[in-house]
C-alpha atoms as a PDB file:
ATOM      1  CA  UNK A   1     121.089  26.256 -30.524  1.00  0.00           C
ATOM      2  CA  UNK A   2     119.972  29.972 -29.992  1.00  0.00           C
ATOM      3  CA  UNK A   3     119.569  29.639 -26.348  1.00  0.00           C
ATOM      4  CA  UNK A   4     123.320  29.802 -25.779  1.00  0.00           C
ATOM      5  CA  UNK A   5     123.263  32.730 -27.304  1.00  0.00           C
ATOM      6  CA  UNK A   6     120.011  33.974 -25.284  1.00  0.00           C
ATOM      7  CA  UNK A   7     121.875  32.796 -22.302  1.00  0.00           C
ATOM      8  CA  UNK A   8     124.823  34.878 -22.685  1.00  0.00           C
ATOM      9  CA  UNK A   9     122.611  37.517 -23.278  1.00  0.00           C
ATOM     10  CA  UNK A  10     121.005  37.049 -19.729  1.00  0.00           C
ATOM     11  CA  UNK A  11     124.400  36.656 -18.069  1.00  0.00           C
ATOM     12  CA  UNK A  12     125.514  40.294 -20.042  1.00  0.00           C
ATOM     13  CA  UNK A  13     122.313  41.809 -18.357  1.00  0.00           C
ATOM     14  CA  UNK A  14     122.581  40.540 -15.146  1.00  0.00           C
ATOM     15  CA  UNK A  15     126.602  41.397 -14.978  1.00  0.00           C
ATOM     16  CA  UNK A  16     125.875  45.262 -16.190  1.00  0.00           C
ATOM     17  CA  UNK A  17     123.205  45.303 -13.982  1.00  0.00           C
ATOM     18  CA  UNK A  18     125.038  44.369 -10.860  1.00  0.00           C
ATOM     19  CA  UNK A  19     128.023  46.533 -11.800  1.00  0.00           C
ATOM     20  CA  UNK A  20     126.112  49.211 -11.813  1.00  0.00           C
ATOM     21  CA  UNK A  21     124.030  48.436  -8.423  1.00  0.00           C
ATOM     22  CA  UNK A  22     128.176  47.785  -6.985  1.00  0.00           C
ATOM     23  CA  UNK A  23     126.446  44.435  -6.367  1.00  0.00           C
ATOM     24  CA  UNK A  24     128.868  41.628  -4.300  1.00  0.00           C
ATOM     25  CA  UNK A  25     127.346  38.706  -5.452  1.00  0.00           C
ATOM     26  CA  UNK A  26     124.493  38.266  -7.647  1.00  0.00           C
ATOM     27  CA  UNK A  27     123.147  35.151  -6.222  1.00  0.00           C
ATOM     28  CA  UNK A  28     119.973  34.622  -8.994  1.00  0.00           C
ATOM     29  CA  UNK A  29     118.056  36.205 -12.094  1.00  0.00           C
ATOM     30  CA  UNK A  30     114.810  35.847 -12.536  1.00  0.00           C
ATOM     31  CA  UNK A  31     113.193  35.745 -15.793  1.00  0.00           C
ATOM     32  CA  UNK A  32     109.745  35.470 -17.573  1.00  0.00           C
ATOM     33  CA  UNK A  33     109.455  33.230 -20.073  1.00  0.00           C
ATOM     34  CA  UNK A  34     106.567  32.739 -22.759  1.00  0.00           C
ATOM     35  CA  UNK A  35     105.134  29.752 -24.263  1.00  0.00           C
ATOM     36  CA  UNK A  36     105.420  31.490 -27.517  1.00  0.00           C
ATOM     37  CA  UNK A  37     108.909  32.985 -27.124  1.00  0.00           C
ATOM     38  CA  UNK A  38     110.349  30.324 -29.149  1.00  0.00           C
ATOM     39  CA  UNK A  39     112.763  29.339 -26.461  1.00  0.00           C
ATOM     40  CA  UNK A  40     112.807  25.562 -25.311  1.00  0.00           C
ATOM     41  CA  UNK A  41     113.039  25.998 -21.388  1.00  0.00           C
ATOM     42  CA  UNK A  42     115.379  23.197 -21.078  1.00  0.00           C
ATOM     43  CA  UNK A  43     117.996  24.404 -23.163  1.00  0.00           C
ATOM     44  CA  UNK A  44     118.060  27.316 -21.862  1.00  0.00           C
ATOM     45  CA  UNK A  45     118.784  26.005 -18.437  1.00  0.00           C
ATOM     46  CA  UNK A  46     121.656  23.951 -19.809  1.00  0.00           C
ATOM     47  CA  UNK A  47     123.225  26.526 -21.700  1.00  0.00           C
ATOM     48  CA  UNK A  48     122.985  28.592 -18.931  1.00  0.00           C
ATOM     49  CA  UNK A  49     124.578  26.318 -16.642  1.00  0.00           C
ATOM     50  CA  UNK A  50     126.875  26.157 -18.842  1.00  0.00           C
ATOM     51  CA  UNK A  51     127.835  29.790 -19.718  1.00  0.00           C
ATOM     52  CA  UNK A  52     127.213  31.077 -16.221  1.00  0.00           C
ATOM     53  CA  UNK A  53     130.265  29.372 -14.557  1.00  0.00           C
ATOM     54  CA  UNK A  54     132.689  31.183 -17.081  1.00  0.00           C
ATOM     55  CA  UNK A  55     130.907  34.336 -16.001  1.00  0.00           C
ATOM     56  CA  UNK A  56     131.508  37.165 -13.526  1.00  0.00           C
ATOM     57  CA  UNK A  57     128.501  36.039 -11.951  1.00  0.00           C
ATOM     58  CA  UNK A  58     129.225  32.399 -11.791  1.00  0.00           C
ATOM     59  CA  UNK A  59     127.071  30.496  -9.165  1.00  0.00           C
ATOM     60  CA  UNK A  60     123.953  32.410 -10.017  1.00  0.00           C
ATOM     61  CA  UNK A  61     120.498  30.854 -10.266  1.00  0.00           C
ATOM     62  CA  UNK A  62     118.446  30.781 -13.322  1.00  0.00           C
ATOM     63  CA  UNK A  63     114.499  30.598 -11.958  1.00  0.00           C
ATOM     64  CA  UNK A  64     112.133  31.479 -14.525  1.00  0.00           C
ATOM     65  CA  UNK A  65     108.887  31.577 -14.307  1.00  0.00           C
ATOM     66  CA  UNK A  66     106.982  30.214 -17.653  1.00  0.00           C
ATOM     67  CA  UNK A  67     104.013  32.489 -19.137  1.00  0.00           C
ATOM     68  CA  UNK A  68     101.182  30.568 -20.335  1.00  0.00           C
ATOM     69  CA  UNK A  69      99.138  31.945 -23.809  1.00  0.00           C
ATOM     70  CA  UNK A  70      96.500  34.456 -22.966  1.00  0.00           C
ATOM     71  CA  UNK A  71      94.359  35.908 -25.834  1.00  0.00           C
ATOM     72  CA  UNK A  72      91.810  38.885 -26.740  1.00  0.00           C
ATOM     73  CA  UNK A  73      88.483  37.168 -26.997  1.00  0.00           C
ATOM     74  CA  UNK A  74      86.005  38.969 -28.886  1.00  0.00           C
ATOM     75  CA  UNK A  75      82.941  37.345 -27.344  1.00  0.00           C
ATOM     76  CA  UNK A  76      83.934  37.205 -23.598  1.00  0.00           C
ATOM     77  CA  UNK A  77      85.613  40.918 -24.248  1.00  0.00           C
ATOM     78  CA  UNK A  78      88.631  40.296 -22.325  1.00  0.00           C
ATOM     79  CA  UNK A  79      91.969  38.320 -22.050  1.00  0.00           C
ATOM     80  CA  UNK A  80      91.412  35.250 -21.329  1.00  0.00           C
ATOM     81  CA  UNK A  81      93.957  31.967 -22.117  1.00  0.00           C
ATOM     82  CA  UNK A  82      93.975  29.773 -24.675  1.00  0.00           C
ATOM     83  CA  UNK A  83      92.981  26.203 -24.975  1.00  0.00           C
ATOM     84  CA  UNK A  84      96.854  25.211 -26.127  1.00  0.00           C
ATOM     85  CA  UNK A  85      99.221  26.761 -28.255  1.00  0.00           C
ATOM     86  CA  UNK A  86      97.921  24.879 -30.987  1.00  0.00           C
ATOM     87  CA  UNK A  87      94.824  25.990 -30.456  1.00  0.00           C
ATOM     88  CA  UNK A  88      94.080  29.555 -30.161  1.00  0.00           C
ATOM     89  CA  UNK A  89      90.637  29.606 -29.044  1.00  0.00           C
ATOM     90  CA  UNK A  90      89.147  31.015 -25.734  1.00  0.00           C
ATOM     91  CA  UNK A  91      89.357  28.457 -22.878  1.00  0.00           C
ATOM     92  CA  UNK A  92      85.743  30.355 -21.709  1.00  0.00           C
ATOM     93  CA  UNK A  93      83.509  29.965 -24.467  1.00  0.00           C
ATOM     94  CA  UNK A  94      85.576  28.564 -27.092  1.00  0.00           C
ATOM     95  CA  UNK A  95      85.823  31.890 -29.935  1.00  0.00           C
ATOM     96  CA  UNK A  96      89.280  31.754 -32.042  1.00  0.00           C
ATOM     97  CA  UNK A  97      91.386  34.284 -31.856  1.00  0.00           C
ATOM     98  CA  UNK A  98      94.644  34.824 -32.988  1.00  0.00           C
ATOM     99  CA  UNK A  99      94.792  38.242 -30.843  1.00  0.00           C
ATOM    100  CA  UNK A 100      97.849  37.023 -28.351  1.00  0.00           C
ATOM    101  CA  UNK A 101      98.149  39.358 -25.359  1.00  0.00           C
ATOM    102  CA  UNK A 102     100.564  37.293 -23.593  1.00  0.00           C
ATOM    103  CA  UNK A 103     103.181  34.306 -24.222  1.00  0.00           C
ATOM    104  CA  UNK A 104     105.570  35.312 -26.054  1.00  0.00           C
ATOM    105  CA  UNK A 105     107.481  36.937 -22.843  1.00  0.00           C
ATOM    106  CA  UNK A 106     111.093  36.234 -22.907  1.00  0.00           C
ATOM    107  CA  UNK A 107     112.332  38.923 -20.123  1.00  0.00           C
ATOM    108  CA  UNK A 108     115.109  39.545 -17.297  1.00  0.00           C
ATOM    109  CA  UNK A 109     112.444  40.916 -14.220  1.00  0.00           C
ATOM    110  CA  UNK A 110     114.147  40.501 -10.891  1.00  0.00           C
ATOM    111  CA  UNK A 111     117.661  39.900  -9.756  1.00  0.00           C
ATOM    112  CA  UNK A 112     118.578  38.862  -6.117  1.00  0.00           C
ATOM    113  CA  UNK A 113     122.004  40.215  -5.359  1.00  0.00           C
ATOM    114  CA  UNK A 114     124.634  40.811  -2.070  1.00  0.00           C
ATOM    115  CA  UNK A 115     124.756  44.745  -2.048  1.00  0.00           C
END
C-alpha cells in the first residue's frame, strides 16, 4: 500500500512546514488530489489517520480536494475535461486526446495552523 508511504510523506511536509512557520498547532493540510495520480483517496485517508496520531502534528485534518481529468482538445482549442478516465475524449465535442493538462495532481497546497 503506497499511500502509507504518501501519507508519511504529507505528515513530513506539513511538520517542516510548521516548524519553520514556529506554528502551535497545525490543525489541517490541505491537499489536491488527481484522478490520475494513482492514489486511491480512501486509503489515503486511512493511512493517514493512521500515521498522523504518531506524528508531531497529531489531530490534524486531512481535506483534499479531488481534481477531475481535463484535456487539450484540438478541435475546441482549449482545456476542456474528459468524458471519464477511461475515456479521454472531449466532454464538448467529443475529439480524443490523450493531451492531459490536469489530473494527475497529487499536492500539499494549504495548511491551517495556530501561529
Amino acid at each position: 500500500m503506497h499511500e502509507l508511504s504518501i501519507a508519511m510523506s504529507i505528515i513530513d511536509i506539513a511538520c517542516e512546514e510548521a516548524h519553520r512557520l514556529a506554528a502551535q498547532r497545525v490543525r489541517a493540510v490541505h491537499l489536491k488530489l488527481g484522478q490520475l495520480s494513482g492514489v486511491v483517496r480512501r486509503a489515503l485517508e486511512s493511512a493517514y489517520e493512521m500515521a498522523v496520531e504518531q506524528s508531531e502534528i497529531s489531530g490534524a485534518r486531512l481535506v483534499i480536494e479531488e481534481v477531475p481529468v481535463a484535456i487539450y482538445c484540438r478541435r475546441c482549442d482549449g482545456e476542456r475535461p474528459a468524458r471519464s478516465i477511461q475515456e479521454m475524449c472531449c466532454a464538448t465535442c467529443g475529439e480524443p486526446s490523450y493531451e492531459v493538462v490536469r489530473g494527475r495532481d497529487l499536492e500539499v497546497v494549504r495548511m491551517e495552523i495556530d501561529p
